[in-house]
C-alpha atoms as a PDB file:
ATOM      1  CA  UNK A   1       0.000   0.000   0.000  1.00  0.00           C
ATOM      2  CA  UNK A   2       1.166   3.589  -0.938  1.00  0.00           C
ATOM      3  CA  UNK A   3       2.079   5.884   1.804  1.00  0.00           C
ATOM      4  CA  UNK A   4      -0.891   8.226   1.108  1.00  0.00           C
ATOM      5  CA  UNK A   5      -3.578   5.600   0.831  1.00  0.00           C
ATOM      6  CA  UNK A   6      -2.443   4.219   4.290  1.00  0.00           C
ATOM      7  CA  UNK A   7      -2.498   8.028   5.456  1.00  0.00           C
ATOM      8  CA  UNK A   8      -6.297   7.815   4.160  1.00  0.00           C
ATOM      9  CA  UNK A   9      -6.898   4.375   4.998  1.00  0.00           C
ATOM     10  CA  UNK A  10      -6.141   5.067   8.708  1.00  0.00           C
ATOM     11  CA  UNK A  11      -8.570   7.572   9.534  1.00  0.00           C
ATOM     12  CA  UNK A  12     -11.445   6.199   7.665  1.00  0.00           C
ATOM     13  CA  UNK A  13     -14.638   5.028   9.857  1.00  0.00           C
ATOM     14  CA  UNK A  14     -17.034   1.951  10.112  1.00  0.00           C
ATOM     15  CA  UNK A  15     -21.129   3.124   9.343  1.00  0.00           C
ATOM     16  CA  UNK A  16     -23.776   0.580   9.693  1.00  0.00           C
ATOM     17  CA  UNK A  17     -26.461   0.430   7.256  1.00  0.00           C
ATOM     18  CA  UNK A  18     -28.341   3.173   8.999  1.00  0.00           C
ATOM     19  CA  UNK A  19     -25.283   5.572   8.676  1.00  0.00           C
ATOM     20  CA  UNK A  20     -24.326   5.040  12.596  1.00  0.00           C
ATOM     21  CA  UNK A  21     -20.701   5.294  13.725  1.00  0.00           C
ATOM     22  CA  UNK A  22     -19.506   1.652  14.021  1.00  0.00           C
ATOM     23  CA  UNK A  23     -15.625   2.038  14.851  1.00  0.00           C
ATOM     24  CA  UNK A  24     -12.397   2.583  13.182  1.00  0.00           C
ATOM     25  CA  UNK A  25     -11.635   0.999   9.836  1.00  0.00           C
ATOM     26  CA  UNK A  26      -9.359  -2.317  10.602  1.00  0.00           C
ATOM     27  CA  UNK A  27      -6.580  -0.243   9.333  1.00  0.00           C
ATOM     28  CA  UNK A  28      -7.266   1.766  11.583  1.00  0.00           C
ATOM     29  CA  UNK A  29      -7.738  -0.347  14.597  1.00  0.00           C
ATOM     30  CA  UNK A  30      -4.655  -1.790  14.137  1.00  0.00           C
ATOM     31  CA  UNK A  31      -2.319   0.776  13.359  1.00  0.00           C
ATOM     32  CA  UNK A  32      -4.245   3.786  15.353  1.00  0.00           C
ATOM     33  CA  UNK A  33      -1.814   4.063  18.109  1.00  0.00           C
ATOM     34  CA  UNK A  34       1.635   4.929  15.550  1.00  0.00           C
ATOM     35  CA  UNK A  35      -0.433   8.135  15.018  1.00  0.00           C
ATOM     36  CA  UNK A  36       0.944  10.791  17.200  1.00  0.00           C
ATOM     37  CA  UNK A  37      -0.635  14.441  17.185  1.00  0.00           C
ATOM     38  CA  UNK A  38       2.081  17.266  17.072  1.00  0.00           C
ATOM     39  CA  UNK A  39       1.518  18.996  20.419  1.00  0.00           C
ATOM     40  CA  UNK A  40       4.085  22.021  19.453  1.00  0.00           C
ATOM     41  CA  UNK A  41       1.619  25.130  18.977  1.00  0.00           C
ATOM     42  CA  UNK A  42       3.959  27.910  17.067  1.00  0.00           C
ATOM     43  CA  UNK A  43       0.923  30.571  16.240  1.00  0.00           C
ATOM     44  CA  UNK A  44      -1.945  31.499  17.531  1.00  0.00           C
ATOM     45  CA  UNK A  45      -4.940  33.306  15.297  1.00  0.00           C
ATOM     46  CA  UNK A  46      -7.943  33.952  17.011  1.00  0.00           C
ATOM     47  CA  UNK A  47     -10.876  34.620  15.249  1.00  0.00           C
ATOM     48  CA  UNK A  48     -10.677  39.177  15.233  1.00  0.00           C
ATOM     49  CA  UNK A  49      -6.514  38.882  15.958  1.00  0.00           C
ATOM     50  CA  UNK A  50      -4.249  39.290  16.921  1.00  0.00           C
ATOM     51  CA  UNK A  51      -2.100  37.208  15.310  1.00  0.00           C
ATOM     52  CA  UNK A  52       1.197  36.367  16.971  1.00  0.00           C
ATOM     53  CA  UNK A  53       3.846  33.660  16.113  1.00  0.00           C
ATOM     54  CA  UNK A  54       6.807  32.550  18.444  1.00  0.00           C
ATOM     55  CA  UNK A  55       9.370  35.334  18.553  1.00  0.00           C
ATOM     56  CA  UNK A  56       7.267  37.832  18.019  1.00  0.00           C
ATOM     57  CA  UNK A  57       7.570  41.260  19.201  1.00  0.00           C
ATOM     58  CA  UNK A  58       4.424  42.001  21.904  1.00  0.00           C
ATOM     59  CA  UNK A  59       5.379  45.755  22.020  1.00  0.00           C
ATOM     60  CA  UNK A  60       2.607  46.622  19.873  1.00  0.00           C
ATOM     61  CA  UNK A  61       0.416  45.295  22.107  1.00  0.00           C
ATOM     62  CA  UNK A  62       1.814  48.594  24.829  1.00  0.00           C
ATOM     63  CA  UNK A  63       5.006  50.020  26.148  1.00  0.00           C
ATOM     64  CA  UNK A  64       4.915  47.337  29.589  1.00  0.00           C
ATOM     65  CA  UNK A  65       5.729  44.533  26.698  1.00  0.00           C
ATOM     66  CA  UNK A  66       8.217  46.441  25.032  1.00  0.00           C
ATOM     67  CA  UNK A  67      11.475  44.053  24.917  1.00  0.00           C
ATOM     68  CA  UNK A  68       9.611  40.965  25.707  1.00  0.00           C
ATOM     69  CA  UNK A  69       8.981  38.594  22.680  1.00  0.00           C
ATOM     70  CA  UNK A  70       6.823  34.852  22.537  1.00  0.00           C
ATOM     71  CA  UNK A  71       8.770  32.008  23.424  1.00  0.00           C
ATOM     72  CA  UNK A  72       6.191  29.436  23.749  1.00  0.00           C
ATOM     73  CA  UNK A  73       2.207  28.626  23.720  1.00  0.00           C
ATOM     74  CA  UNK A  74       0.917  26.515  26.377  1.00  0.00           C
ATOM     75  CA  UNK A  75      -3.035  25.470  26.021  1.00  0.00           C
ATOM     76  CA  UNK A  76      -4.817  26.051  28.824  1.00  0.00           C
ATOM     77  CA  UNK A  77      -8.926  25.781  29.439  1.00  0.00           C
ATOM     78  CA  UNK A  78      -9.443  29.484  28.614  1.00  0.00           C
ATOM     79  CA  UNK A  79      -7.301  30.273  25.941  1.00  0.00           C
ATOM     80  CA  UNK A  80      -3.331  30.004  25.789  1.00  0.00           C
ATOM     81  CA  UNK A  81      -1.078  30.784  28.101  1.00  0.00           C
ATOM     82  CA  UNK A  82       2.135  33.010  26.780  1.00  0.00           C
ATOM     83  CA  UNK A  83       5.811  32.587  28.009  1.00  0.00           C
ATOM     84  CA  UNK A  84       8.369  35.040  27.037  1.00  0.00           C
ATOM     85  CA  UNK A  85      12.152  35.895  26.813  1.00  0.00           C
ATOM     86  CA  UNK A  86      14.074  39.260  26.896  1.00  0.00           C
ATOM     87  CA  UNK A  87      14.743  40.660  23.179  1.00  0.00           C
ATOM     88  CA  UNK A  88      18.188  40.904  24.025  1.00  0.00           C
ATOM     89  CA  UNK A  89      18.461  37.950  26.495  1.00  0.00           C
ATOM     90  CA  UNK A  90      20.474  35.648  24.103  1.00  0.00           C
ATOM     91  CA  UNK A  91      23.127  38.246  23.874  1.00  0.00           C
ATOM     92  CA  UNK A  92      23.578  37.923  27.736  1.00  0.00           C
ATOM     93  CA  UNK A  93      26.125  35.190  27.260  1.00  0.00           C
END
């Protein structure tokens, strides 16, 4: 089997005849747990903005973030949480 019909193959479902969810495909059931979701979140784009990526600049959101720029996203139940580094932190060394 190709690459990209296991890729589709994988993910497809069972129906019954009256169109009810049944389970995975057998593909599927036996090969569901190699697929891994990518946890890393490197944007975020709420629906309105802002847009921000890692190591961006958050001094356009007011002069108390000027300097400070995203390092990470952590998911939390109300949003995302943002850590940041110095601008100028890596030139510390």
């Amino acid at each position: 089997m190709h690459i990209e019909d296991f890729k589709e193959a994988i993910h497809e479902s069972v129906y019954d005849e009256n169109d009810r969810y049944v389970g995975p495909s057998v593909i599927g059931k036996q090969y569901q747990n190699l697929v891994k979701s990518n946890p890393w979140i490197s944007m975020v784009d709420p629906s309105g903005g802002p847009h921000i990526n890692e190591h961006s600049k958050l001094d356009i959101f007011g002069e108390e973030l000027k300097g400070l720029c995203v390092q990470r996203f952590e998911p939390i139940e109300t949003g995302y949480k943002i850590y940041t580094y110095g601008e100028f932190d890596h030139l510390d060394d």
